[in-house]
PDB file of N, CA and C in Angstrom:
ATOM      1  N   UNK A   1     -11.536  15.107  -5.781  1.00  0.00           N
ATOM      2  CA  UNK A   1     -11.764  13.678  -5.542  1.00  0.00           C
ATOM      3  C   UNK A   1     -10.689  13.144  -4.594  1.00  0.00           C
ATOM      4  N   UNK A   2     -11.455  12.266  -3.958  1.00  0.00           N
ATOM      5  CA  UNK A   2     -10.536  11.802  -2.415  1.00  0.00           C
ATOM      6  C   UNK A   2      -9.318  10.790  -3.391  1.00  0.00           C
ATOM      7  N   UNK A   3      -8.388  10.914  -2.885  1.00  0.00           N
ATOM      8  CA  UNK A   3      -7.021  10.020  -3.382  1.00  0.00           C
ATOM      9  C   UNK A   3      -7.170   8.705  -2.465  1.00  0.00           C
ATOM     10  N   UNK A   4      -7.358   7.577  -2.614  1.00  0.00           N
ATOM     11  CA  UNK A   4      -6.622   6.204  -1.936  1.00  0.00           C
ATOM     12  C   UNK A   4      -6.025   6.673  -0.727  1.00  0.00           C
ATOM     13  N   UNK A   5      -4.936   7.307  -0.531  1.00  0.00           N
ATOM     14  CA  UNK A   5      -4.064   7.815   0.098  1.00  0.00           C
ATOM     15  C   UNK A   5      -5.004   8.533   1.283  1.00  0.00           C
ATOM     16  N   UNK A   6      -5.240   9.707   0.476  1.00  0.00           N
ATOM     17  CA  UNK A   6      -6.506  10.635   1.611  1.00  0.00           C
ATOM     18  C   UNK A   6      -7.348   9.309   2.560  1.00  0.00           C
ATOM     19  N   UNK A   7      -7.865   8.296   1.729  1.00  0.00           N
ATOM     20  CA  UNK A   7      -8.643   7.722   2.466  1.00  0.00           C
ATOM     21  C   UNK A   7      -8.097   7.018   3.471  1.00  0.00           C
ATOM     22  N   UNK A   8      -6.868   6.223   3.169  1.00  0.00           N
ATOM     23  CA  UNK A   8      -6.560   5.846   4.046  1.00  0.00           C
ATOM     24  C   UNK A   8      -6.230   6.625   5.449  1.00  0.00           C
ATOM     25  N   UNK A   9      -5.542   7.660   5.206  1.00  0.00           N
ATOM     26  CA  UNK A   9      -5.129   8.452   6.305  1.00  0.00           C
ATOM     27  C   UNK A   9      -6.301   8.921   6.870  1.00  0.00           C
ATOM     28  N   UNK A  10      -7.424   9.302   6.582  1.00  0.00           N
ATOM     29  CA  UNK A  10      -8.623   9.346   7.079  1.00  0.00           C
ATOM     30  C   UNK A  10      -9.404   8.097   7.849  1.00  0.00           C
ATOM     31  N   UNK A  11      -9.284   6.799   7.365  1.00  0.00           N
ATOM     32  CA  UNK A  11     -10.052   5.821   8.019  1.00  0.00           C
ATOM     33  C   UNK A  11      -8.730   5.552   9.248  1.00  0.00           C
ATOM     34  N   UNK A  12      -7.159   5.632   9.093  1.00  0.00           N
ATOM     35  CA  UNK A  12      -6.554   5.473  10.499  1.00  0.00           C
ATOM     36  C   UNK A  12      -6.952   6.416  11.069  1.00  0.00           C
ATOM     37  N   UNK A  13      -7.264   8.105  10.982  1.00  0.00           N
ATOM     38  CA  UNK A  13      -7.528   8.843  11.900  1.00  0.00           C
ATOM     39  C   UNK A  13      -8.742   8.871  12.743  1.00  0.00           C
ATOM     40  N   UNK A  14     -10.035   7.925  11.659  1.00  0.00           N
ATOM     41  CA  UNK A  14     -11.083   7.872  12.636  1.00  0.00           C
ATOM     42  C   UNK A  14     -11.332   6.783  13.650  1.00  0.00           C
ATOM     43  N   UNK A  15     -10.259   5.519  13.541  1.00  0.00           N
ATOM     44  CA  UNK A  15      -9.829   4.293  13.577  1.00  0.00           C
ATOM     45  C   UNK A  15      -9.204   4.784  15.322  1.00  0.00           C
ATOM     46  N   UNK A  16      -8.288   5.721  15.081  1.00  0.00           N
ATOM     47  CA  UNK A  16      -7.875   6.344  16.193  1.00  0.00           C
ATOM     48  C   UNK A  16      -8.769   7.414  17.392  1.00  0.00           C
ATOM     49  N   UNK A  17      -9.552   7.654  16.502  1.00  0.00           N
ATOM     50  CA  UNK A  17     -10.615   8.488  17.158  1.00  0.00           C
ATOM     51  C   UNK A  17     -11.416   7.736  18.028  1.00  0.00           C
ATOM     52  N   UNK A  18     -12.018   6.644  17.588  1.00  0.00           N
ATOM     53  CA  UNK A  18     -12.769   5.552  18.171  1.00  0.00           C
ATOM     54  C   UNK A  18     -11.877   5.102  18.689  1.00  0.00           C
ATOM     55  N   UNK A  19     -10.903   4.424  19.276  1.00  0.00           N
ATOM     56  CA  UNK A  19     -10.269   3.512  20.279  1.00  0.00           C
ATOM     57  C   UNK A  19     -10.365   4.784  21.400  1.00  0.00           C
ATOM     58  N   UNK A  20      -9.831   5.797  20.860  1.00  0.00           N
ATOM     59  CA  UNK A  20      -9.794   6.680  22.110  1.00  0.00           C
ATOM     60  C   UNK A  20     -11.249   6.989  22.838  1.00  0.00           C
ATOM     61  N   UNK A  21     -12.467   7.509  22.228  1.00  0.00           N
ATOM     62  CA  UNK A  21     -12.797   7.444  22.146  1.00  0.00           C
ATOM     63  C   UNK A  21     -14.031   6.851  22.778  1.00  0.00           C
ATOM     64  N   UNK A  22     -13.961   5.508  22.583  1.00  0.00           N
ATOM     65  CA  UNK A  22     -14.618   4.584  22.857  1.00  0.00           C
ATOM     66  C   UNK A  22     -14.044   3.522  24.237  1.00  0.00           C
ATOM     67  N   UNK A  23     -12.134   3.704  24.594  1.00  0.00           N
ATOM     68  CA  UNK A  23     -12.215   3.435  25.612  1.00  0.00           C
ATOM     69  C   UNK A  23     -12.523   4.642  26.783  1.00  0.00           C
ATOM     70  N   UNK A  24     -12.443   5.853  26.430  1.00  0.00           N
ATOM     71  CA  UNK A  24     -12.917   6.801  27.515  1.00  0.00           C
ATOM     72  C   UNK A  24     -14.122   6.418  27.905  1.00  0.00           C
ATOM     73  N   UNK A  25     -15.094   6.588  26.782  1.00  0.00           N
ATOM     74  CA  UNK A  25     -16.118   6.097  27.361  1.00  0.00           C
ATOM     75  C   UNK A  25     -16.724   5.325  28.341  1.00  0.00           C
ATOM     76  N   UNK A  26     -15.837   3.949  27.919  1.00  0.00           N
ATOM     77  CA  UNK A  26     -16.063   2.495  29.003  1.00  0.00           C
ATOM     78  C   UNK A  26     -15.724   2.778  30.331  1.00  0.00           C
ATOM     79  N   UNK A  27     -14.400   3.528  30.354  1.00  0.00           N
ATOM     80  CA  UNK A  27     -13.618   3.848  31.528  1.00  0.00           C
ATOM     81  C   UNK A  27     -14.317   5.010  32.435  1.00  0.00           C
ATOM     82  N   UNK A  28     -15.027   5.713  31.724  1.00  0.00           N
ATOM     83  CA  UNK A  28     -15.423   6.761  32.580  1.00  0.00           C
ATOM     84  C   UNK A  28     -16.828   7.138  32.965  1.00  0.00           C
ATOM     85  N   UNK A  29     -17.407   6.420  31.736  1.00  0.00           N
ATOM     86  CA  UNK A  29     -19.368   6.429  31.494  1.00  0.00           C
ATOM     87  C   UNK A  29     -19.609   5.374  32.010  1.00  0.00           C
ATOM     88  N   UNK A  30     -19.584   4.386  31.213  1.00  0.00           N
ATOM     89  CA  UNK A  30     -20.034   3.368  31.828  1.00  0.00           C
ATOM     90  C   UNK A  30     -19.936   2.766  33.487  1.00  0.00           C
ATOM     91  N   UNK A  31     -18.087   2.560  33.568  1.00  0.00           N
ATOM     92  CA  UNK A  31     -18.130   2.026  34.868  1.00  0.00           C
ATOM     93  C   UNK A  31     -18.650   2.609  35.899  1.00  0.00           C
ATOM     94  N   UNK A  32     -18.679   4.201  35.740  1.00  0.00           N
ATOM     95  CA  UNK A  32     -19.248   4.519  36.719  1.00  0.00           C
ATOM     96  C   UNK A  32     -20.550   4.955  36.917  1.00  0.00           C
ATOM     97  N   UNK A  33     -21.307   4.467  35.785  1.00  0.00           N
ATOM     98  CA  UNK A  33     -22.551   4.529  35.638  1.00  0.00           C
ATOM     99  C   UNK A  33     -23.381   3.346  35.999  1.00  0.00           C
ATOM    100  N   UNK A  34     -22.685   2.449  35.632  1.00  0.00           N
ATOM    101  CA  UNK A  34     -23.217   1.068  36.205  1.00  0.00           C
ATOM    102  C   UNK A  34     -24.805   0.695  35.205  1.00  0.00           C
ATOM    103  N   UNK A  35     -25.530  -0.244  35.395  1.00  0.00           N
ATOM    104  CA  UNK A  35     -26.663  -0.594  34.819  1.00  0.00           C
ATOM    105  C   UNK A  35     -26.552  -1.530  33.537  1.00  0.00           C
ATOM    106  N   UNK A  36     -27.161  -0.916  32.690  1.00  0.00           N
ATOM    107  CA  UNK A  36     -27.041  -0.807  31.284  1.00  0.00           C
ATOM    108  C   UNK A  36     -25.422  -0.222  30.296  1.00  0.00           C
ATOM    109  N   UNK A  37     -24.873   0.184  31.155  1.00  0.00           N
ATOM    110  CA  UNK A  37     -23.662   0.617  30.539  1.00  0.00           C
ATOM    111  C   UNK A  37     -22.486  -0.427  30.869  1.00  0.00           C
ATOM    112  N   UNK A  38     -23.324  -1.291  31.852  1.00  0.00           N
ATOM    113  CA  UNK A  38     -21.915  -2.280  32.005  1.00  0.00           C
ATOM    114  C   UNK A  38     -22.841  -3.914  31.992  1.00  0.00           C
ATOM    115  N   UNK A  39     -23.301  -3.948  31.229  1.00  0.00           N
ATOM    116  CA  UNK A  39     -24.197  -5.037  30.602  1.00  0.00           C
ATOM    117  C   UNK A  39     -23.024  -5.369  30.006  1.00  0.00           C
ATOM    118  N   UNK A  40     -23.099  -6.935  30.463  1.00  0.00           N
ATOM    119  CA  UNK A  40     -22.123  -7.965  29.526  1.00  0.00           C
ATOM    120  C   UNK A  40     -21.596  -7.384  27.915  1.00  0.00           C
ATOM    121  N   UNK A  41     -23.310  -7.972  27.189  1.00  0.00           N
ATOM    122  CA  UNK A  41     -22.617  -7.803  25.758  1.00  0.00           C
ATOM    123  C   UNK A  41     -22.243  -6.372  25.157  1.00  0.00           C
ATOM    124  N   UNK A  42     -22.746  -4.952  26.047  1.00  0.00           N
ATOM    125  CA  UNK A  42     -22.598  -4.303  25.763  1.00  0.00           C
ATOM    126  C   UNK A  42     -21.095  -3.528  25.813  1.00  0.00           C
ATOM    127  N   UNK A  43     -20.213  -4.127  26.909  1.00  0.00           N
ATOM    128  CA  UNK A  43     -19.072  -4.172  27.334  1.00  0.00           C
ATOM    129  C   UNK A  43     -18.011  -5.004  26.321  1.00  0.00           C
ATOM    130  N   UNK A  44     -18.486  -6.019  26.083  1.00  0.00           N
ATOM    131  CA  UNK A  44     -17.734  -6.814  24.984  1.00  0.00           C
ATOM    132  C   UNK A  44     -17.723  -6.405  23.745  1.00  0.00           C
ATOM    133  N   UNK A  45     -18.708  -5.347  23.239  1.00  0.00           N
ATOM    134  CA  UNK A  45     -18.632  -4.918  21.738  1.00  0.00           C
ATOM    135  C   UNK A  45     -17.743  -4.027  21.987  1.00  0.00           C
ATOM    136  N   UNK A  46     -17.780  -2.659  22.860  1.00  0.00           N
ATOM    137  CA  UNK A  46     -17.139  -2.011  23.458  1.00  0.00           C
ATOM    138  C   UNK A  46     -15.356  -2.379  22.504  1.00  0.00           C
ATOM    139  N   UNK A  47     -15.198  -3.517  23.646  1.00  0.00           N
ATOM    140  CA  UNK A  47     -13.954  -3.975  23.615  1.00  0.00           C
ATOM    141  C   UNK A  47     -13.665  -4.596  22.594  1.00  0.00           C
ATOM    142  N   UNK A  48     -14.326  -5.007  21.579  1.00  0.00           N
ATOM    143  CA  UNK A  48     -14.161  -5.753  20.460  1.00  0.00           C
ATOM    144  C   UNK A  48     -14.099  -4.479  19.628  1.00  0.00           C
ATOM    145  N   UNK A  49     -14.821  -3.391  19.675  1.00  0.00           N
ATOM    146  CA  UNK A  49     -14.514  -1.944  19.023  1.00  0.00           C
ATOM    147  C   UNK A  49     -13.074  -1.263  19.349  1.00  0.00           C
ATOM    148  N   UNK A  50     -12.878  -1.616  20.467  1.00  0.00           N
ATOM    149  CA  UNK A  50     -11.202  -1.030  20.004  1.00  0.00           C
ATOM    150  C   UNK A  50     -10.477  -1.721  19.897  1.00  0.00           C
ATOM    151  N   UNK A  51     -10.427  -2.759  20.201  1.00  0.00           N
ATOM    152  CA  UNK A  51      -9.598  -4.294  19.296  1.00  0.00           C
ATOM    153  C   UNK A  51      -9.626  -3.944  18.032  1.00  0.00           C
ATOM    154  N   UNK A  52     -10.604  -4.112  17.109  1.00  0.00           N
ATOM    155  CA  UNK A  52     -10.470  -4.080  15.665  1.00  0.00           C
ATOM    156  C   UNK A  52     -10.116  -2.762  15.081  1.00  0.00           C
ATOM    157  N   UNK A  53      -9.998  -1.203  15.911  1.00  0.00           N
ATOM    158  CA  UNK A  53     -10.107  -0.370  15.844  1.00  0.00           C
ATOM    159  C   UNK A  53      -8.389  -0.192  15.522  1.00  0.00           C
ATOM    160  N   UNK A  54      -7.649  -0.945  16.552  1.00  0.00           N
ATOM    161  CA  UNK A  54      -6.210  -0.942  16.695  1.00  0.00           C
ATOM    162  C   UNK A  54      -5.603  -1.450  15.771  1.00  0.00           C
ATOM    163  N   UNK A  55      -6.258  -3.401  15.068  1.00  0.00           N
ATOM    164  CA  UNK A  55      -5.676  -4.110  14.460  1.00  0.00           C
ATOM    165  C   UNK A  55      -5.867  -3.009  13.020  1.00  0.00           C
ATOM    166  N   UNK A  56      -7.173  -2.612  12.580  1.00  0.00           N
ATOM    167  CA  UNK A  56      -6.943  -2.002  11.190  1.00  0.00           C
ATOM    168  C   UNK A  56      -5.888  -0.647  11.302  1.00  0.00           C
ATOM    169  N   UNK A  57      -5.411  -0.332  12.339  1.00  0.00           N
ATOM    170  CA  UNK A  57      -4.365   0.781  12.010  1.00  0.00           C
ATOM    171  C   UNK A  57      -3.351   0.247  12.053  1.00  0.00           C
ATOM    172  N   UNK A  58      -3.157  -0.612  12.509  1.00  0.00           N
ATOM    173  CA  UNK A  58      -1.455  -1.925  12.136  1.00  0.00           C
ATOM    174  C   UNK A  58      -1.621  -2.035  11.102  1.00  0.00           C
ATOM    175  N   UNK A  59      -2.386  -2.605  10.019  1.00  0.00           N
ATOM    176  CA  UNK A  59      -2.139  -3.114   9.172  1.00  0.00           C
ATOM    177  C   UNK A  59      -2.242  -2.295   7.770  1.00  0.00           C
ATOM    178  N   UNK A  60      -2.869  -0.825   8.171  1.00  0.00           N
ATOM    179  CA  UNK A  60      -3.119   0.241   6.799  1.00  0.00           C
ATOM    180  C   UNK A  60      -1.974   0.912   7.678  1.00  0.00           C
ATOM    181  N   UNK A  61      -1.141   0.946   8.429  1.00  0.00           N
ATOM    182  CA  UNK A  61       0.031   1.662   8.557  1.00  0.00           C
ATOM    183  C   UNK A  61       1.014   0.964   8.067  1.00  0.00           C
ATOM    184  N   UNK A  62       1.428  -0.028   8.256  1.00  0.00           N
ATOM    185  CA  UNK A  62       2.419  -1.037   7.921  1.00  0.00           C
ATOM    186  C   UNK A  62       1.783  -1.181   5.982  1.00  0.00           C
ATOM    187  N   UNK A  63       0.722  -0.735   5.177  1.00  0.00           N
ATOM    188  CA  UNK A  63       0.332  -1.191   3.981  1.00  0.00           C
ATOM    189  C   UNK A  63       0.479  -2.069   4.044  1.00  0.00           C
ATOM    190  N   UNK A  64      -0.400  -3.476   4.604  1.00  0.00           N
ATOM    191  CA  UNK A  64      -0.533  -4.580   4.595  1.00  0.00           C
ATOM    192  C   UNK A  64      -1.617  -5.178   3.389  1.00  0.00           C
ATOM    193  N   UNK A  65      -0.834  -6.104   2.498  1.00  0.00           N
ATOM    194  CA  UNK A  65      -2.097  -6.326   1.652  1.00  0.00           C
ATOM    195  C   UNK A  65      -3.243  -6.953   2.047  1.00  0.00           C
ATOM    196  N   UNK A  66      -3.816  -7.235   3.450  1.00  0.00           N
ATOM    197  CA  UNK A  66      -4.393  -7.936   4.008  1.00  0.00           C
ATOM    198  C   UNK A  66      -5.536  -6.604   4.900  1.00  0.00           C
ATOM    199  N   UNK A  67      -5.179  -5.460   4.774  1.00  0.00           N
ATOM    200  CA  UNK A  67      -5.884  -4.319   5.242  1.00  0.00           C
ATOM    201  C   UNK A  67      -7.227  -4.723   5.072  1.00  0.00           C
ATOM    202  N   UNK A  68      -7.542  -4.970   3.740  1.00  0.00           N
ATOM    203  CA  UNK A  68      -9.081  -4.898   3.250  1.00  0.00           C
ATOM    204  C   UNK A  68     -10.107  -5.938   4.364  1.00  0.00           C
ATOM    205  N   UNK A  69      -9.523  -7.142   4.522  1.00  0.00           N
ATOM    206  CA  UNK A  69      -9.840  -7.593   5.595  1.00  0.00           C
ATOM    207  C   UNK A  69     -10.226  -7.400   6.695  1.00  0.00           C
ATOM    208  N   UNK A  70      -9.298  -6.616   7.402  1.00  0.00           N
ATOM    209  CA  UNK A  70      -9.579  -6.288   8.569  1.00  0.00           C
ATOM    210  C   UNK A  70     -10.394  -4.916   8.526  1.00  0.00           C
ATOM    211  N   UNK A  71     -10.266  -4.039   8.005  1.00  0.00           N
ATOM    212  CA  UNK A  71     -11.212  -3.124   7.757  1.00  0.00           C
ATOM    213  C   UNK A  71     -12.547  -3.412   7.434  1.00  0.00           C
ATOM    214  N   UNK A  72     -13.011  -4.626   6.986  1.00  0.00           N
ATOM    215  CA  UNK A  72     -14.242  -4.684   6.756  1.00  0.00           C
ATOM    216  C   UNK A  72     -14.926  -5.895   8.021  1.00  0.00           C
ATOM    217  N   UNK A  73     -14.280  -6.272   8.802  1.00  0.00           N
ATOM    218  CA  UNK A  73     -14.334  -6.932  10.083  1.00  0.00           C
ATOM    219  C   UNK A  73     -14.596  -5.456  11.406  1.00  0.00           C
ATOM    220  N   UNK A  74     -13.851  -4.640  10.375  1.00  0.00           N
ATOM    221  CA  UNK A  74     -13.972  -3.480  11.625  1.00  0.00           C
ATOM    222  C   UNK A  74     -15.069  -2.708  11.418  1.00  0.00           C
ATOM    223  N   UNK A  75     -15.445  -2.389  10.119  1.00  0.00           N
ATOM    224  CA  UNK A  75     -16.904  -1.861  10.294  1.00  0.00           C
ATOM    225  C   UNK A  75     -18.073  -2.518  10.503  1.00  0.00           C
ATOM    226  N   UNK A  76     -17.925  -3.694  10.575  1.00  0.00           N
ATOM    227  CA  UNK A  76     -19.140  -4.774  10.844  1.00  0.00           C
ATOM    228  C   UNK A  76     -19.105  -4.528  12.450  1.00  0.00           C
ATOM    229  N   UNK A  77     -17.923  -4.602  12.822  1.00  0.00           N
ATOM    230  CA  UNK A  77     -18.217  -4.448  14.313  1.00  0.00           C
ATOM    231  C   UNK A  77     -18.111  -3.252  14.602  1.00  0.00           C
ATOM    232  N   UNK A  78     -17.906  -1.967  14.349  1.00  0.00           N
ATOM    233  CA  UNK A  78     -18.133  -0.997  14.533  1.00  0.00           C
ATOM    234  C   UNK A  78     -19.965  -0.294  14.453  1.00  0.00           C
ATOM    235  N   UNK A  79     -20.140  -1.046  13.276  1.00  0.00           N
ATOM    236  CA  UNK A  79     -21.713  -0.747  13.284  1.00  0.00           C
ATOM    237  C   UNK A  79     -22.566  -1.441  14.594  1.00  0.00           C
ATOM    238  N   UNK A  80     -21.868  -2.786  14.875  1.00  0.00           N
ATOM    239  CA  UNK A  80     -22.725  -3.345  16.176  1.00  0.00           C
ATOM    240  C   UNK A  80     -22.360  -2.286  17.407  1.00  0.00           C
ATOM    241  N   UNK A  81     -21.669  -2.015  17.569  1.00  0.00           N
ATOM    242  CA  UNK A  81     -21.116  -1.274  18.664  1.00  0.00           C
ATOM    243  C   UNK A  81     -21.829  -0.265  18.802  1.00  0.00           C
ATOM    244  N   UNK A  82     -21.637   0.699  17.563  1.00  0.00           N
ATOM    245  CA  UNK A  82     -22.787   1.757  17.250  1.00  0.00           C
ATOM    246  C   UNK A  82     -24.582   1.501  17.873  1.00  0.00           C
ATOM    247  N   UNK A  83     -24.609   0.123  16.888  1.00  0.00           N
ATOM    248  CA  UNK A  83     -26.053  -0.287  17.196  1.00  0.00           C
ATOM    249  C   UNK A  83     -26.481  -0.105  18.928  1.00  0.00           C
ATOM    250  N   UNK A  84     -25.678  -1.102  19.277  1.00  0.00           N
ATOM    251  CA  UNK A  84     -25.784  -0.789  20.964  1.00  0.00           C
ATOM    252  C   UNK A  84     -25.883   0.816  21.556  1.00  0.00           C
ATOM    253  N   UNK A  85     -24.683   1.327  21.421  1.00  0.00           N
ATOM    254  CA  UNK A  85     -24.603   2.200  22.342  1.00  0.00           C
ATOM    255  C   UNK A  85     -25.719   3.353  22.012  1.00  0.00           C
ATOM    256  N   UNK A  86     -26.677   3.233  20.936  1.00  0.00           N
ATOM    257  CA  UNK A  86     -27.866   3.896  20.466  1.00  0.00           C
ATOM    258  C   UNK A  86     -28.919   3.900  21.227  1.00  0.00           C
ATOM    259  N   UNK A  87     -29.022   2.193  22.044  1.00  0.00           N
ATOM    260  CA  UNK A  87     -29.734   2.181  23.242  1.00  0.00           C
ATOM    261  C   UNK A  87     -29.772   2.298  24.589  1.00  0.00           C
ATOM    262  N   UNK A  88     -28.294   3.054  24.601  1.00  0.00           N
ATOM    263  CA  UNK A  88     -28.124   3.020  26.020  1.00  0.00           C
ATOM    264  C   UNK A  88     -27.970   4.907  26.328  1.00  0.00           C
ATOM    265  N   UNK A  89     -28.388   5.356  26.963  1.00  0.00           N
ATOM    266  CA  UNK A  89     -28.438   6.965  27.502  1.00  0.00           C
ATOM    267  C   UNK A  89     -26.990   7.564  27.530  1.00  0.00           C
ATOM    268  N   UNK A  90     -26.586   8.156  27.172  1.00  0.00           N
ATOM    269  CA  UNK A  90     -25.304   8.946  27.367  1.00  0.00           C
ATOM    270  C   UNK A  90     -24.038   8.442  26.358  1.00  0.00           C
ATOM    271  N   UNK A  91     -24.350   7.634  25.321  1.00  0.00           N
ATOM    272  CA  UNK A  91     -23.347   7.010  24.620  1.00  0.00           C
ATOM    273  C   UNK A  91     -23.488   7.919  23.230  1.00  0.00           C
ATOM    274  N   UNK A  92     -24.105   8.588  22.906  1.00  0.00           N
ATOM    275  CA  UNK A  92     -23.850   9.778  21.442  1.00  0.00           C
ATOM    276  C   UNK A  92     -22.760   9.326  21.203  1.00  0.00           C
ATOM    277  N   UNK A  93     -21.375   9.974  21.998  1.00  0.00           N
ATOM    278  CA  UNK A  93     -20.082   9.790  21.258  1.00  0.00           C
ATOM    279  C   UNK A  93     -20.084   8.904  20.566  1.00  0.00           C
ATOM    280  N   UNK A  94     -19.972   7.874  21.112  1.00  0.00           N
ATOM    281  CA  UNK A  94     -19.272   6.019  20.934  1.00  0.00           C
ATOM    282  C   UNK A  94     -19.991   6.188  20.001  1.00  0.00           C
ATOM    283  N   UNK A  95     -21.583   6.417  19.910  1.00  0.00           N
ATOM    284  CA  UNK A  95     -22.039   6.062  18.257  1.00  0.00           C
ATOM    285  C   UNK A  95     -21.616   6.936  17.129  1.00  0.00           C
ATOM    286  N   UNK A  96     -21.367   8.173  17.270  1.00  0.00           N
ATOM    287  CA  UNK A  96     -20.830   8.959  16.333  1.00  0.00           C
ATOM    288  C   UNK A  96     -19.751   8.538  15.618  1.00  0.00           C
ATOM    289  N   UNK A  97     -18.472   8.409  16.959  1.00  0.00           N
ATOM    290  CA  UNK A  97     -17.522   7.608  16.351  1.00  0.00           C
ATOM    291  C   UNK A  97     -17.187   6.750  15.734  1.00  0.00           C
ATOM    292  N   UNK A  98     -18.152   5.517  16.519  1.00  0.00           N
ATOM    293  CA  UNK A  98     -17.807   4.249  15.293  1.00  0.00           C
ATOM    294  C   UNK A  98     -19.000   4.548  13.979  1.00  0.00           C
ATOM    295  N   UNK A  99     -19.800   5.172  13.905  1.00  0.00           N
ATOM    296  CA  UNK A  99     -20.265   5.543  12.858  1.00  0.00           C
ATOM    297  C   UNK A  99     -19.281   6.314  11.436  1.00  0.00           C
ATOM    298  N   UNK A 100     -18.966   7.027  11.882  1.00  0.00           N
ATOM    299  CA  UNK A 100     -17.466   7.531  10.918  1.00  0.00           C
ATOM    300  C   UNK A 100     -16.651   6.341  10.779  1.00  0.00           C
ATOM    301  N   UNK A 101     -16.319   5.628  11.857  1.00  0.00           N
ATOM    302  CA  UNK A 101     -15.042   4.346  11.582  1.00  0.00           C
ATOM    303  C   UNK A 101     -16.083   3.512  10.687  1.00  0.00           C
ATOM    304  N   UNK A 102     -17.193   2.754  10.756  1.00  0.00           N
ATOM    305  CA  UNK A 102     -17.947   1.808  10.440  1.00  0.00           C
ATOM    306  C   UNK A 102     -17.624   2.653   8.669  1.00  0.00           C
ATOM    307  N   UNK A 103     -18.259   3.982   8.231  1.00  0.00           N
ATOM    308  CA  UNK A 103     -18.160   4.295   6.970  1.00  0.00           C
ATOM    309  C   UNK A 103     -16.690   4.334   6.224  1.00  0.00           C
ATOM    310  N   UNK A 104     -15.624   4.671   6.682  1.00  0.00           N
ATOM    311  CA  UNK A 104     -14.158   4.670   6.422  1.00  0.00           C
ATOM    312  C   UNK A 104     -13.644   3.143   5.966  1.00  0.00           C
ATOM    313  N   UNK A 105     -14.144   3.070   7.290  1.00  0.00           N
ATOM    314  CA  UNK A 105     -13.416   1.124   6.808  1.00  0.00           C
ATOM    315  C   UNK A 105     -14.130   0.014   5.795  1.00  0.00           C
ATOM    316  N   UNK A 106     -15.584   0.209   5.547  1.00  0.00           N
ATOM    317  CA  UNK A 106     -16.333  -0.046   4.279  1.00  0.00           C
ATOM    318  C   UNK A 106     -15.567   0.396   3.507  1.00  0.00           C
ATOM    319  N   UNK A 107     -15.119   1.460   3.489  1.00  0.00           N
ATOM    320  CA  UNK A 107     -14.663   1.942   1.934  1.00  0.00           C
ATOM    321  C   UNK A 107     -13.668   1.472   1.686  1.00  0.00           C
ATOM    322  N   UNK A 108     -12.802   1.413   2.785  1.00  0.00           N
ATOM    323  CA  UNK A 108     -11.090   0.974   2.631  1.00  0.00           C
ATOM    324  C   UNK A 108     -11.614  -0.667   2.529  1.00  0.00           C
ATOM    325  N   UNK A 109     -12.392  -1.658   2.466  1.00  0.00           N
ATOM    326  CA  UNK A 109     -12.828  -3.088   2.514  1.00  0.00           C
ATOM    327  C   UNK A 109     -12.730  -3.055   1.303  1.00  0.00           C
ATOM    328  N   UNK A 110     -13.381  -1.784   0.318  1.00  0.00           N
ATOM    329  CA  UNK A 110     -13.654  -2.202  -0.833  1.00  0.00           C
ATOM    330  C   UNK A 110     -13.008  -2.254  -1.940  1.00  0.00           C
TER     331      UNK A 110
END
């Protein structure tokens, strides 16, 4: 049985996986793909995915009693992010990833 502990160190590692991750992506798929990959809102979840991706590893590194919070802000937007990049051609990763972050940080919310 997973320890608290395990989990946490697991939801920063996938937390970390996705920022990386997910800015390669932007930086290297998208921009230079152009279209659909650099659609406004699709760019802004993007970036709102490794925003929240960063803030929940500040605050489950530092053991902030305020973690639960932001972890469950981060899988809400991790799942939108996901949602998107499901419709756009060449984004697998990005959804894989925040798919693992979206499930980690539910748990650590709860």
């Amino acid at each position: 049985m997973a320890t608290s502990t395990d989990l946490k160190s697991d939801c920063i590692e996938n937390c970390q996986t996705c920022v990386t991750t997910v800015s390669n992506m932007l930086t290297s798929t998208c921009l230079s793909k152009g279209g659909d990959h650099v659609e406004q809102e699709h760019v802004k979840l993007m970036l709102d995915c490794i925003a929240a991706c960063e803030a929940c590893i500040g605050f489950m590194s530092r053991n902030s009693e305020f973690h639960s919070h932001y972890c469950g802000a981060c899988a809400e937007i991790c799942k939108a992010c996901a949602d998107n990049c499901e419709k756009i051609d060449g984004m697998e990763k990005c959804v894989e990833c925040c798919r693992q972050c979206q499930e980690t940080c539910s748990a650590m919310a709860s």
